[in-house]
Protein backbone atom coordinates (compact mmCIF):
# COMPACT_ATOMS: atom_id res chain seq x y z
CA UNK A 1 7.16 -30.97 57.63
CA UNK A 2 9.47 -27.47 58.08
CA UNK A 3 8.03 -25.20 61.33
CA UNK A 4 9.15 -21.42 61.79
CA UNK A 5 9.01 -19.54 64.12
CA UNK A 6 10.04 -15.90 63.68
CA UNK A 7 10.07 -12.74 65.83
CA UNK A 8 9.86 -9.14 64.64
CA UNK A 9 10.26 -6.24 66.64
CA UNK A 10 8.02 -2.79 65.39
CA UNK A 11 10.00 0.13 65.99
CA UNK A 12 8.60 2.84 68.37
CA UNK A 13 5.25 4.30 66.69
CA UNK A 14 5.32 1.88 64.02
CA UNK A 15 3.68 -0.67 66.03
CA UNK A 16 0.02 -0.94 64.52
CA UNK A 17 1.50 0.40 61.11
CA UNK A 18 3.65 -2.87 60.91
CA UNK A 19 0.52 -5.08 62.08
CA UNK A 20 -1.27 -4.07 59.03
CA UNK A 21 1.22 -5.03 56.54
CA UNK A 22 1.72 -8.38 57.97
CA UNK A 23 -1.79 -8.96 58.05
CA UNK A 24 -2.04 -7.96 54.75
CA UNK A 25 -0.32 -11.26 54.25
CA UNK A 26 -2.61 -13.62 55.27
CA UNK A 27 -4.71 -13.41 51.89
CA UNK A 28 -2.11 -13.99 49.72
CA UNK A 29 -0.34 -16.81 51.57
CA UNK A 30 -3.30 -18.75 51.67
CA UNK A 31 -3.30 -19.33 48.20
CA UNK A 32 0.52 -20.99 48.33
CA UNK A 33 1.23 -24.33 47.70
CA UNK A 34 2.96 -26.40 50.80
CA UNK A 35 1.92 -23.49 53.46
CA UNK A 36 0.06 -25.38 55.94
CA UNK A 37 -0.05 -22.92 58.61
CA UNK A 38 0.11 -19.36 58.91
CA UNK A 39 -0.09 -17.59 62.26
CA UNK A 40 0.67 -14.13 63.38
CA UNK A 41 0.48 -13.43 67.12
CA UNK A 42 1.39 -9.96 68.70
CA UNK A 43 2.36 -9.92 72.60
CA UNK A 44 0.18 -9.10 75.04
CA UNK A 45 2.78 -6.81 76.94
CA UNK A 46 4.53 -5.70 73.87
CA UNK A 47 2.44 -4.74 71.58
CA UNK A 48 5.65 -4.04 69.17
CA UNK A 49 6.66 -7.48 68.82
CA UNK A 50 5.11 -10.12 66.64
CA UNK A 51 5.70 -13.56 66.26
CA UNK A 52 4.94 -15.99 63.55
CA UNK A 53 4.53 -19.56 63.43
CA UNK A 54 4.19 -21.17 60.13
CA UNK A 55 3.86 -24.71 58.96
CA UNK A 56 5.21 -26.10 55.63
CA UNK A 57 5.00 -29.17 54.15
CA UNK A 58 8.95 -29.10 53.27
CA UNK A 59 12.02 -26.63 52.30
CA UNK A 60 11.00 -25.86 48.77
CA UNK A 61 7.32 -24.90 50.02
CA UNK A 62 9.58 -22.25 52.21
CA UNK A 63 11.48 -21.29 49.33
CA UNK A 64 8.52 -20.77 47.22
CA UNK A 65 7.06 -18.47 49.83
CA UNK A 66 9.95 -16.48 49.94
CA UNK A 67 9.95 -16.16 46.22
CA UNK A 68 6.43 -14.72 46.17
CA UNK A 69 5.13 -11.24 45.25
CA UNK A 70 3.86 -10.62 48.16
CA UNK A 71 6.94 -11.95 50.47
CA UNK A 72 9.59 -9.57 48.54
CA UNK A 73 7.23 -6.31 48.67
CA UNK A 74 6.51 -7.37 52.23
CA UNK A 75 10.89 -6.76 52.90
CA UNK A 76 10.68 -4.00 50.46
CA UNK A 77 8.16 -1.82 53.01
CA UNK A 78 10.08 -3.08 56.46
CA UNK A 79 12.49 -0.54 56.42
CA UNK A 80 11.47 2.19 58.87
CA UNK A 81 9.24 -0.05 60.40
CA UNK A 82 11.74 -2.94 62.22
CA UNK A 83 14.00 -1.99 65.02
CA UNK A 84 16.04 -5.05 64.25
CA UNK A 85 16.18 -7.90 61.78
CA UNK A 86 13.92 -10.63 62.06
CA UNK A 87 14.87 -13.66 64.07
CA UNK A 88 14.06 -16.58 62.22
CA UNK A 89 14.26 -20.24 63.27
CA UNK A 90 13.60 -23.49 61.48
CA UNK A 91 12.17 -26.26 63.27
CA UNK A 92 11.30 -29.82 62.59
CA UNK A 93 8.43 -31.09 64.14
CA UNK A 94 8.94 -33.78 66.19
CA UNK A 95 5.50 -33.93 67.97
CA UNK A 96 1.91 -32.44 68.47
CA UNK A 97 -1.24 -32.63 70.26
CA UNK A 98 -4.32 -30.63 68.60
CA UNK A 99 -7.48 -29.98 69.93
């Protein structure tokens, strides 16, 4: 199992204009094989930066998601939008508790 965690920062303004086109995401990435877990979160005293935290059940399910329709428009509207590039971190799970 492949974790990541990524944090994107909306430019000034762009805030709730950036939230919708991630959320549009949800739908599609649903439907993709190996994505376990899909979570967007948005900071409670930053409203500009989000923060994702998605489960896969190994590299090539990442891969696949990142070959999508969906994934490439999604990079294809950022600009404007993003103050900064992404920060994106892969993780390996190494334990849980779930309630």
């Amino acid at each position: 199992m492949v974790v990541i965690s990524a944090v994107v920062h909306a430019n000034p303004g762009k805030e709730d204009e950036l939230k919708e086109l991630l959320l549009a995401l949800l739908d599609p990435v649903s439907t993709e094989t190996g994505t376990l877990e899909y979570r967007i979160h948005r900071a409670l005293d930053n409203p500009g930066r989000f923060f994702f935290y998605e489960k896969y059940t190994d590299r090539s399910a990442i891969d696949n998601h990142m070959a999508t329709p969906h994934f490439k428009a999604l990079l294809g509207k950022l600009d404007g939008l993003i103050a900064q590039p992404p920060e994106i971190i892969l993780h390996e799970e190494i334990g849980s508790i779930r309630r």
